[in-house]
Protein backbone atom coordinates (compact mmCIF):
# COMPACT_ATOMS: atom_id res chain seq x y z
CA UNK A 1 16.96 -14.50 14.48
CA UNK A 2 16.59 -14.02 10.69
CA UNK A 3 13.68 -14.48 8.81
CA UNK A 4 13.86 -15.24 5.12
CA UNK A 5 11.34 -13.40 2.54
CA UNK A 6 10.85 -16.71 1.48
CA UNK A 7 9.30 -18.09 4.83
CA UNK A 8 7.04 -14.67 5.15
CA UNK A 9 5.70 -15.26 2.08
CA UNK A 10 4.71 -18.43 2.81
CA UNK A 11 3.39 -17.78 6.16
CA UNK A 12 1.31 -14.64 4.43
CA UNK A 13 0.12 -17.63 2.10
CA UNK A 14 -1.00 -20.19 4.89
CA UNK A 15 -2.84 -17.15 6.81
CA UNK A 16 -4.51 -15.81 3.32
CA UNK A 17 -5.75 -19.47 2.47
CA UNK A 18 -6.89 -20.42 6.25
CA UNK A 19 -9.08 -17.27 6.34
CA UNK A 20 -10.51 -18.22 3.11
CA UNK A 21 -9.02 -15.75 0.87
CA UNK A 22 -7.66 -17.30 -2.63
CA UNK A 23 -5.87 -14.53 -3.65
CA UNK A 24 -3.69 -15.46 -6.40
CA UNK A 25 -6.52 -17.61 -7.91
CA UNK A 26 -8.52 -14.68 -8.30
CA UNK A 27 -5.62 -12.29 -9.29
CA UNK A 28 -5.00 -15.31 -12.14
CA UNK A 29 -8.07 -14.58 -14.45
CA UNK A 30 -7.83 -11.09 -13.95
CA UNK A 31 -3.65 -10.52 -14.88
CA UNK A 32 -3.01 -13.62 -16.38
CA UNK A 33 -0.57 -15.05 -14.48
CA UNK A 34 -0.32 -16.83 -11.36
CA UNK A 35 2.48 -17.51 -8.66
CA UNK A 36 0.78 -20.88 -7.98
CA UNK A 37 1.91 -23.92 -9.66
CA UNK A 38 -0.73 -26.86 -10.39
CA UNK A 39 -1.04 -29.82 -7.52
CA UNK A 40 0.75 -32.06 -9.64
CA UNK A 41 4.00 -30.02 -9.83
CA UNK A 42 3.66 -28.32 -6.52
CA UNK A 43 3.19 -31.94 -4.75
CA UNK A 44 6.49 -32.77 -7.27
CA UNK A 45 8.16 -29.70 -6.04
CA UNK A 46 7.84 -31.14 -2.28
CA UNK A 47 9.12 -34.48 -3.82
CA UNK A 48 12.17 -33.15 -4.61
CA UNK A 49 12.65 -30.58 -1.95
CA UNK A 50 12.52 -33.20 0.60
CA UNK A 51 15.14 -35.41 -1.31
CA UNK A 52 17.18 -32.46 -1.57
CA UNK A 53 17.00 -31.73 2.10
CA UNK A 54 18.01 -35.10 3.02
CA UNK A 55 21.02 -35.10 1.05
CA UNK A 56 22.12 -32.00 1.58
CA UNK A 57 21.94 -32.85 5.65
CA UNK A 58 23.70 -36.44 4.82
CA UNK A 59 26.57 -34.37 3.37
CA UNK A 60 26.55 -31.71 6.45
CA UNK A 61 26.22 -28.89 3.67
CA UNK A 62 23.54 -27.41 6.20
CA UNK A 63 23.96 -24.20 3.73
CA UNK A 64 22.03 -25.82 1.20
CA UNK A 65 18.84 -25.91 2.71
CA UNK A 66 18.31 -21.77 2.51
CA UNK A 67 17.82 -22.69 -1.14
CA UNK A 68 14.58 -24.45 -0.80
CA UNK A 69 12.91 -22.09 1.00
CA UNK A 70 10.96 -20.29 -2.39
CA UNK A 71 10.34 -24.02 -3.48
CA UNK A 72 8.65 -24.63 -0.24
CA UNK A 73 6.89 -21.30 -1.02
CA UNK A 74 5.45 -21.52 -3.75
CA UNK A 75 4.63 -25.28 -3.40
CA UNK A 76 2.61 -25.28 -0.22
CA UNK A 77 0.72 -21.74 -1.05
CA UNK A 78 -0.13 -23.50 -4.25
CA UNK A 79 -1.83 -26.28 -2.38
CA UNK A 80 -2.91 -24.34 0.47
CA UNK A 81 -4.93 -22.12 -2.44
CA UNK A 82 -6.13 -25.37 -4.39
CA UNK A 83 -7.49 -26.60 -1.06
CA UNK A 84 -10.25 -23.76 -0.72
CA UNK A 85 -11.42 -25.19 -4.19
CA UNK A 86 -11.74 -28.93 -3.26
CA UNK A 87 -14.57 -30.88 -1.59
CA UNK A 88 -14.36 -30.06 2.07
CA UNK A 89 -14.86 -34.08 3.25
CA UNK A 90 -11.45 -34.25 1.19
CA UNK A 91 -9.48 -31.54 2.79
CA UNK A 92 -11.01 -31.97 6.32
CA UNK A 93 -7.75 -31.79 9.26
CA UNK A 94 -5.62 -31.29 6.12
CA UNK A 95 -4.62 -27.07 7.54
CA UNK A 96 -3.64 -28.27 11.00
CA UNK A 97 -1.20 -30.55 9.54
CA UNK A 98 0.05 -28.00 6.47
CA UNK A 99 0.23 -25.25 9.26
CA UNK A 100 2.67 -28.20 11.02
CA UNK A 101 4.80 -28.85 8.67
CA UNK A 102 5.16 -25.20 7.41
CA UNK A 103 6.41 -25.12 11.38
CA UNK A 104 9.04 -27.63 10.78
CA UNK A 105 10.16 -26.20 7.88
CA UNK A 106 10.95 -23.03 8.92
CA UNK A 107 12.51 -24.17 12.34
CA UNK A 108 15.05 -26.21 10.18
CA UNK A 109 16.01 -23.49 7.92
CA UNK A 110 16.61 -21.38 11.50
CA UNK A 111 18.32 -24.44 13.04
CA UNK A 112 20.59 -24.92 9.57
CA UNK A 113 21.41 -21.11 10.01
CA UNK A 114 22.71 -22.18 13.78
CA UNK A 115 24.62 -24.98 12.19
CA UNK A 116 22.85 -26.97 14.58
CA UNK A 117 23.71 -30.90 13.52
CA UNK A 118 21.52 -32.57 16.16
CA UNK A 119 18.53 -30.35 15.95
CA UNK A 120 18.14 -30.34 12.42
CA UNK A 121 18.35 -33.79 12.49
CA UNK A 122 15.70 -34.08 14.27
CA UNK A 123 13.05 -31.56 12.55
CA UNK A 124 14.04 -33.16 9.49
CA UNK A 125 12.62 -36.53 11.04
CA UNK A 126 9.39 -34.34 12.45
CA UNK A 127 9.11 -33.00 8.95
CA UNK A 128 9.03 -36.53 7.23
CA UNK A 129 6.28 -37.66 9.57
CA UNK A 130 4.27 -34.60 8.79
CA UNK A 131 4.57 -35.20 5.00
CA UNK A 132 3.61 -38.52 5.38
CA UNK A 133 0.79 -37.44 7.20
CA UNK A 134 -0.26 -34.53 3.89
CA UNK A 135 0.35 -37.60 1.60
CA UNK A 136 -2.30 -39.31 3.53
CA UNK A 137 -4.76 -36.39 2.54
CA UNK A 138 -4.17 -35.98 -0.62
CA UNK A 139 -5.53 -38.26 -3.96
CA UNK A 140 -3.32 -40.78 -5.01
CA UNK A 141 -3.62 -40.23 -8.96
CA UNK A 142 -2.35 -36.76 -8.32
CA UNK A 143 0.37 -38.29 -5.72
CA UNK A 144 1.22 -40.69 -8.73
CA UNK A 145 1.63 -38.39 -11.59
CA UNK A 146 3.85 -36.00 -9.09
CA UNK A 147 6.02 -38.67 -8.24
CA UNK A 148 6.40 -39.47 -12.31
CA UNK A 149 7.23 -35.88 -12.77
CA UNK A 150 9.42 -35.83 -10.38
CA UNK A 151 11.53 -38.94 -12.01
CA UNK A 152 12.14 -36.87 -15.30
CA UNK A 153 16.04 -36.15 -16.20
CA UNK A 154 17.50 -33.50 -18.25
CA UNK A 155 20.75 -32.86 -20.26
CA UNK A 156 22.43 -30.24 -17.95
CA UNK A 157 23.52 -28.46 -20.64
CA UNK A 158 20.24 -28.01 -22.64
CA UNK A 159 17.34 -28.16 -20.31
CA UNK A 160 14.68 -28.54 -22.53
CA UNK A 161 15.78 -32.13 -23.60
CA UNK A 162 13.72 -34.27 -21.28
CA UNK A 163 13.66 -37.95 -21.14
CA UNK A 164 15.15 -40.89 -19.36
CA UNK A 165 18.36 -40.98 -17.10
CA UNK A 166 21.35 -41.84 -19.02
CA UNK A 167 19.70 -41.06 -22.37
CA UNK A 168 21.91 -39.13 -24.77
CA UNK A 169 21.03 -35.46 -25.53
CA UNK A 170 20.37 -35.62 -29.44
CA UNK A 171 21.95 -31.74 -29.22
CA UNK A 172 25.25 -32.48 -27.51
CA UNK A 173 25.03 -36.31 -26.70
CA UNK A 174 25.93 -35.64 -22.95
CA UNK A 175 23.91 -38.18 -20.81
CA UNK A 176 20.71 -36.90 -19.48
CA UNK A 177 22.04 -37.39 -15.87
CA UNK A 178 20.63 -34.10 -14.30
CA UNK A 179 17.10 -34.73 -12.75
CA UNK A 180 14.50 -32.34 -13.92
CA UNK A 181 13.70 -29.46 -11.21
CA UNK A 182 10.57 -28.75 -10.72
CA UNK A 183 11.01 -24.72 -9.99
CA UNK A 184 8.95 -21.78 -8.85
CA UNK A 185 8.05 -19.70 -11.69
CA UNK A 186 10.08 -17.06 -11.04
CA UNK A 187 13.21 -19.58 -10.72
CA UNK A 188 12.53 -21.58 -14.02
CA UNK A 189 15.25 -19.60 -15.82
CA UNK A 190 18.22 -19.68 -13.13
CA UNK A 191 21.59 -20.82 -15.20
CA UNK A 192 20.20 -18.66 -18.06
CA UNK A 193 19.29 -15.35 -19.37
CA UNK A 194 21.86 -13.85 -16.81
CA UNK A 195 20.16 -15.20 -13.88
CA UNK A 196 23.08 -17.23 -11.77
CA UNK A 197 22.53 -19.12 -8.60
CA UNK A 198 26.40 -18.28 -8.04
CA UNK A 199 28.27 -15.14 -8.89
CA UNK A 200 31.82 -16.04 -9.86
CA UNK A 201 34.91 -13.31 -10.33
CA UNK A 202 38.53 -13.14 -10.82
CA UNK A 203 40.80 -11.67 -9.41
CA UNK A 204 45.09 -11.78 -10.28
CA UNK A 205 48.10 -10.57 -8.60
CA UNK A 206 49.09 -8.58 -11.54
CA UNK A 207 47.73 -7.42 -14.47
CA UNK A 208 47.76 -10.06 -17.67
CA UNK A 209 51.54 -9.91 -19.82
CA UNK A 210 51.98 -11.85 -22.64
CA UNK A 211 54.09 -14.68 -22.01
CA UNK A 212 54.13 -14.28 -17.79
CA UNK A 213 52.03 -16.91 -15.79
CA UNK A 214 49.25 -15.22 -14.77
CA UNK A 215 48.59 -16.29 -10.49
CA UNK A 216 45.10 -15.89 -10.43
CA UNK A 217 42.07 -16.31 -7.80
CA UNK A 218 38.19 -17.46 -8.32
CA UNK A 219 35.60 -16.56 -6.26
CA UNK A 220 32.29 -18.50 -6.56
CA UNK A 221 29.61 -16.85 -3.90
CA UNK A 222 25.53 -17.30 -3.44
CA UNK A 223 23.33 -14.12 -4.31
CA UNK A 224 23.32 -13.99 -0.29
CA UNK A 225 27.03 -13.92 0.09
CA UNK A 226 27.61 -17.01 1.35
CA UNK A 227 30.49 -18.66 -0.32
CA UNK A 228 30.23 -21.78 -2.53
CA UNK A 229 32.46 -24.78 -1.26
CA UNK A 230 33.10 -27.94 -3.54
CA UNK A 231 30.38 -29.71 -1.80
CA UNK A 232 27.98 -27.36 -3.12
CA UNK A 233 28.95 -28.56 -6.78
CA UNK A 234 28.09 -31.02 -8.69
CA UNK A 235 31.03 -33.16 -10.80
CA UNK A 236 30.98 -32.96 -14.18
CA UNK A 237 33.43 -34.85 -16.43
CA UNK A 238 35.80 -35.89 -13.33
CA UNK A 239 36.07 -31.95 -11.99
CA UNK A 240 33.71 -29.75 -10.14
CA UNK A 241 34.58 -26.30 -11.73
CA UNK A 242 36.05 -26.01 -15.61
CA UNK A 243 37.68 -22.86 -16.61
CA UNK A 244 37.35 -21.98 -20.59
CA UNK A 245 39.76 -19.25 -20.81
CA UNK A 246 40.41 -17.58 -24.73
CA UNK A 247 41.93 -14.58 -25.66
CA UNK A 248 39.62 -11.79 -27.79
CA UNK A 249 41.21 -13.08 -31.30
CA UNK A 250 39.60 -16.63 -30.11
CA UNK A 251 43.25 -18.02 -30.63
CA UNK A 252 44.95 -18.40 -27.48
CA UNK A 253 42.79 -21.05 -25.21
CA UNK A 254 43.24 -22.67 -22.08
CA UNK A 255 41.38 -25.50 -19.92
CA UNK A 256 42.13 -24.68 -16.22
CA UNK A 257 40.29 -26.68 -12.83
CA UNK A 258 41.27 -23.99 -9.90
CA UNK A 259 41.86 -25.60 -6.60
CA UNK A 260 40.17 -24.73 -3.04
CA UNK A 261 42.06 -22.27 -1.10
CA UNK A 262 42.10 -22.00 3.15
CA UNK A 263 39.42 -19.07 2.43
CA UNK A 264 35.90 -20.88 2.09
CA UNK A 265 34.21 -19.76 -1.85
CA UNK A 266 38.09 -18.83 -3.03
CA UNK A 267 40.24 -21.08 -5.60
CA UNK A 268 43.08 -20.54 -7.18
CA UNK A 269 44.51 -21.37 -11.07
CA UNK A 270 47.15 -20.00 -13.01
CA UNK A 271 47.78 -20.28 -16.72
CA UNK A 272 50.05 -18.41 -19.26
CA UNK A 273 48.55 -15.52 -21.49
CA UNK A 274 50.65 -15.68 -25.14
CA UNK A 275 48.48 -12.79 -26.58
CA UNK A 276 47.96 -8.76 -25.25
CA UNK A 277 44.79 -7.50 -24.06
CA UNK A 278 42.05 -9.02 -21.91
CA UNK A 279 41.42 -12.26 -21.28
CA UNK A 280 38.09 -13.99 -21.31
CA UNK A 281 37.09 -17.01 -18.52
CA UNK A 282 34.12 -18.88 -18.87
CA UNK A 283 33.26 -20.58 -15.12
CA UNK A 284 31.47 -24.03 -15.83
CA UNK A 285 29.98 -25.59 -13.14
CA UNK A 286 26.72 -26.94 -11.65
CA UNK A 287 25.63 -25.30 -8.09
CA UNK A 288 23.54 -27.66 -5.91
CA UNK A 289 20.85 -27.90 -4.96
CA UNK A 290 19.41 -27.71 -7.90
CA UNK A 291 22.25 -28.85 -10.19
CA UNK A 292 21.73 -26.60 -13.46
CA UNK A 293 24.68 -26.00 -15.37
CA UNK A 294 26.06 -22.09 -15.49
CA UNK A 295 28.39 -20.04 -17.75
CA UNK A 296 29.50 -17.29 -15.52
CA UNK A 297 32.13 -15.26 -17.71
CA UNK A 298 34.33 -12.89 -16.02
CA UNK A 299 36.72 -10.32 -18.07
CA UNK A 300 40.26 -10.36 -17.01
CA UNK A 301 42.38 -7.17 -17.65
CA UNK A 302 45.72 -7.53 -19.46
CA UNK A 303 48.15 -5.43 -20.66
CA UNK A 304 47.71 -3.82 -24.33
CA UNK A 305 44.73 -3.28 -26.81
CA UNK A 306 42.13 -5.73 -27.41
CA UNK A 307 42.68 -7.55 -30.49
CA UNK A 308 40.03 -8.06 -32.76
CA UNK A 309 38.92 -11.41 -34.84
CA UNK A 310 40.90 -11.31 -38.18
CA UNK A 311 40.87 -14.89 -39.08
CA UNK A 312 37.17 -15.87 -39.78
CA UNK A 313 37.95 -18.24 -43.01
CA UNK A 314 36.23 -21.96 -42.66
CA UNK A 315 39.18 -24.43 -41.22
CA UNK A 316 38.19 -27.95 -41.12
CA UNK A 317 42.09 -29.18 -40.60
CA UNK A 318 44.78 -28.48 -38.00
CA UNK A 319 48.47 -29.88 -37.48
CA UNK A 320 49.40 -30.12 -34.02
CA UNK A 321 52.76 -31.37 -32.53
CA UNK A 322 52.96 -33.98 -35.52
CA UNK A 323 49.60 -34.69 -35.29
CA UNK A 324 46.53 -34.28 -37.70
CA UNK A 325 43.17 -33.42 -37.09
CA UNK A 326 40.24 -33.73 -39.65
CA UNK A 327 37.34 -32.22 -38.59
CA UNK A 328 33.97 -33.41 -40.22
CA UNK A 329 30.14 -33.14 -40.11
CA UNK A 330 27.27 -35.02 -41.02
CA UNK A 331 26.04 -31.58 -43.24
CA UNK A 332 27.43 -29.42 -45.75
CA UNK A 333 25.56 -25.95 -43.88
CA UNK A 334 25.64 -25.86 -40.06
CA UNK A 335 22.71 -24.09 -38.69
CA UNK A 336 21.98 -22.35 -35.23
CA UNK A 337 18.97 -24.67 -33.35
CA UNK A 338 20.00 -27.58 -35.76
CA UNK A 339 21.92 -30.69 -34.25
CA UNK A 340 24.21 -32.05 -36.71
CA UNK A 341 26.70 -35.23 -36.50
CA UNK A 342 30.42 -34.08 -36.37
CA UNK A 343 33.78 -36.36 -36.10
CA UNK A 344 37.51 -35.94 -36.05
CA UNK A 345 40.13 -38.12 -36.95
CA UNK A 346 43.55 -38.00 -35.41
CA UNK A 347 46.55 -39.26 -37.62
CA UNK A 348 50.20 -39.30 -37.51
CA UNK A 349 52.26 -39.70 -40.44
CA UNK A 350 49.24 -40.79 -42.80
CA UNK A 351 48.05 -43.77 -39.90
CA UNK A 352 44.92 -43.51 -37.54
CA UNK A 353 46.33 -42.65 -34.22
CA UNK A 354 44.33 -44.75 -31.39
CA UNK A 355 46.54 -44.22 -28.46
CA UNK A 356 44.67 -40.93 -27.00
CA UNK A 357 44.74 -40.70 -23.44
CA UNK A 358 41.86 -39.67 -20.91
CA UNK A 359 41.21 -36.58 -19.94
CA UNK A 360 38.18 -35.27 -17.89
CA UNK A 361 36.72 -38.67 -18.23
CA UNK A 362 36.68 -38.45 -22.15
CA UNK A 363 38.53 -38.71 -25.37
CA UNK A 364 38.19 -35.54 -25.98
CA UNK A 365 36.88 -32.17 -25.49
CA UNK A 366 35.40 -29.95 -27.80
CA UNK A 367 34.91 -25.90 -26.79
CA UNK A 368 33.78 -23.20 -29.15
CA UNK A 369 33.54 -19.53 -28.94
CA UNK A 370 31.55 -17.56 -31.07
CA UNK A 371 32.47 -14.09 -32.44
CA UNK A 372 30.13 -12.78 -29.91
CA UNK A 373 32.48 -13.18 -27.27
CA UNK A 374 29.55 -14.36 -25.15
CA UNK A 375 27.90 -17.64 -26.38
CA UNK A 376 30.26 -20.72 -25.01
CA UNK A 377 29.89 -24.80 -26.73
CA UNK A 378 31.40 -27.61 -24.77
CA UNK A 379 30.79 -31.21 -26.38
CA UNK A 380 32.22 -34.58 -25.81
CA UNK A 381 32.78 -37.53 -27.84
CA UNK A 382 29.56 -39.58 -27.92
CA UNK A 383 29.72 -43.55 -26.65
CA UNK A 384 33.33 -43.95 -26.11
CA UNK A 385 34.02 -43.33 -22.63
CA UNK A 386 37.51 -42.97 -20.64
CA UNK A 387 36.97 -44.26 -17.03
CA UNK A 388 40.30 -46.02 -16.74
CA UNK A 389 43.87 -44.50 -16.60
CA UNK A 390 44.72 -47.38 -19.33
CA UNK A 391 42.05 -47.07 -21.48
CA UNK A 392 43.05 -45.85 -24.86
CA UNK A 393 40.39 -44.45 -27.80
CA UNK A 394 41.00 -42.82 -31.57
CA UNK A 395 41.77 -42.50 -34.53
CA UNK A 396 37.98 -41.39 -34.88
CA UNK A 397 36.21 -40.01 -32.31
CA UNK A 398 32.27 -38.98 -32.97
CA UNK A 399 30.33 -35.60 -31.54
CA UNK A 400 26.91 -34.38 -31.92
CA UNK A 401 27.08 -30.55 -32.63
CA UNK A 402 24.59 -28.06 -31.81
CA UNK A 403 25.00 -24.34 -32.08
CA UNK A 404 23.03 -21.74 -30.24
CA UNK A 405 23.69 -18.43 -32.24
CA UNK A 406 24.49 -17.94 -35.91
CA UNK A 407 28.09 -16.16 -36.81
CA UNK A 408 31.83 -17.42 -36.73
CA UNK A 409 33.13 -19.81 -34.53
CA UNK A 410 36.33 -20.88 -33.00
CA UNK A 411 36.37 -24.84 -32.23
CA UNK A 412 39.29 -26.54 -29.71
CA UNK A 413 39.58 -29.58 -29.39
CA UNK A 414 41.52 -31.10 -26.79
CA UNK A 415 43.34 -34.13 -26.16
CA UNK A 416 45.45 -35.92 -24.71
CA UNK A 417 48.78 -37.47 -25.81
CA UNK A 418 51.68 -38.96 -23.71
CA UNK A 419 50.43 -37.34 -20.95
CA UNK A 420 50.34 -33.72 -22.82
CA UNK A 421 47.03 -31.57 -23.29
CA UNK A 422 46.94 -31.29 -27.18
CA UNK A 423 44.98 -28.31 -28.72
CA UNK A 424 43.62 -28.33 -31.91
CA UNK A 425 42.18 -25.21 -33.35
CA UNK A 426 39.09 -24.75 -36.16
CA UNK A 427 37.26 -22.76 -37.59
CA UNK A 428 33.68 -22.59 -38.37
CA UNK A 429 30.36 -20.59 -40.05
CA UNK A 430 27.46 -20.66 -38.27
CA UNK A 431 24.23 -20.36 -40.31
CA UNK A 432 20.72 -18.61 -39.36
């Protein structure tokens, strides 16, 4: 029966503590670091871990609960480590009852393994009582502010905006709908700085030719492996995965939502290539159980040279099946790290145009690429919202723009017309 790191680690933990050995306290003041997390965010951690594990066992996506295991970690060695600094009246009976639930915990992730509905049903209800039980032990301001912390939502696409759920991200002006995880150190940065909680790739039945529809496969798979089913992903904007795909001139772009396959983890998409060369796709999505939002971009082979950005000119204005789009912002310099206020307005024949359909829940849809090739921007209109198949929005439609990295960008904005996907390119300079 396997045996995760995870679950040693905190077993090594609970027998380190028990025998009165603080370890990482004392390696703390000597390196500077710690693995342990304070009691307010480790008690915070084991908030949200237990909501987690309920939900993910209400949904049968038994899978899910192999994630927790370093939160459960790091959380309970944390505590387990605070506990040899605390009055002893305080923490009397409380390591019979950690050394308990650790039990449950790691029977549960075994049981999940087994796919065993009925038995991790009921650990999960053995686990509950046990935490009930810790609760019971521990002080209630510290119980209070955890609980607090635990209630905190973030803008999935810029993590460090923190404030109530629903709020509006001042840099994009998504809702801040994504409740705040509470991670393990070594976690904190998963979705960024390269480190993925899936691993996405593509693969296509032929190599990439200009004007040939291009049959073409995703697979989305764990660090372990396992693969990634829709269940395992959050919804954003009405779809669970969003495909950015854009040639290497930043010209030719495409919005694709691949569809599950027979073969668990595979989907499939196919979309038209106008230009030669490779092909870049941006996977958007937001793996449970955490829920932070990843770019995963994959490099698609085609045939001919790569073609290179010629066109870096300032282009505020594009004409688009007989339609025009202004494009405006709130400043006359954009910088990188600066949120500005952005619009567009959508005429035909001189008159506002107000008939735009919904698509992906929205307006609109604005994606930019900058010349790096690596550093995505998806925005959507702020306020307005398109829940209805009737509901109708334009002529102007109102973004809040923020921009990671400094250089040329390519904007798209897409919308929808008589049931057509409208593209409308621009063209922007990105300041320091």
């Amino acid at each position: 029966m396997r045996t995760s790191i995870y679950l040693q680690g905190l077993w090594v933990a609970l027998i380190l503590t028990l025998a009165g050995t603080a370890v990482g306290l004392a390696e703390e003041g000597a390196s500077g670091s710690s693995p342990f997390v304070s009691k307010i965010d480790a008690w915070a951690m084991l908030f949200q871990m237990m909501g987690r594990l309920h939900s993910a066992i209400a949904k049968g996506e038994l899978a899910l609960i192999d994630q927790e295991e370093p939160v459960a970690s790091v959380a309970v060695s944390s505590l387990l480590a605070e506990m040899r600094l605390g009055p002893v009246p305080k923490n009397g009976g409380s390591n019979v009852q950690w050394t308990t639930f650790v039990r449950n915990i790691s029977a549960l992730h075994e049981a999940s393994d087994q796919n065993d509905v009925g038995r991790v049903a009921a650990l999960m209800e053995k686990a509950d009582k046990e935490f009930e039980k810790l609760q019971a032990t521990a002080d209630s301001d510290i119980l209070k502010a955890a609980h607090q912390r635990a209630e905190r939502y973030c803008c999935p696409m810029h993590r460090d905006v923190i404030g109530v759920k629903d709020e509006l991200c001042p840099k994009c002006g998504m809702q801040l709908d994504q409740r705040l995880v509470i991670l393990p150190p070594h976690l904190a940065n998963q979705g960024s700085d390269g480190q993925h909680a899936v691993i996405a790739s593509v693969t296509t039945q032929a190599t990439l030719e200009p004007g040939h529809v291009a049959n073409a496969a995703l697979h989305l798979r764990r660090l372990t492996g396992h693969p990634v089913g829709l269940g395992e992903l959050i919804e954003t904007h009405t779809r669970k995965i969003h495909l950015l795909i854009v040639d290497s001139s930043l010209t030719d772009y495409d919005h694709q939502h691949p569809e599950p396959t027979d073969v668990p983890g595979d989907y499939t998409f196919h979309f038209t290539p106008h230009n030669p060369g490779p092909y870049y796709v941006w996977v958007d999505l937001r793996p449970l159980p955490f829920g932070l939002q990843e770019y995963d971009r994959i490099i698609v082979g085609g045939k001919g040279t790569l073609l290179p950005i010629t066109d870096r000119r300032t282009k505020l204005s594009a004409d688009e099946e007989g339609f025009h789009f202004q494009l405006a912002f709130g400043k006359s310099i954009i910088r990188a790290g600066e949120s500005a206020d952005a619009s567009i307005t959508i005429t035909r024949d001189g008159k506002g145009f107000d008939q735009l359909e919904p698509v992906m829940g929205a307006f609109a849809h604005l994606v930019g690429f900058n010349e790096d090739r690596e550093t995505v921007l998806h925005m959507h209109p702020l306020a307005a919202t398109a829940s209805k198949v009737t509901d109708r929005g334009g002529p102007v439609l109102r973004f809040r723009f923020y921009a990671t990295r400094e250089g040329f960008t390519r904007l798209f904005a897409q919308v929808r017309i008589n049931g057509r996907d409208v593209f409308a390119p621009f063209g922007l300079q990105i300041a320091k």
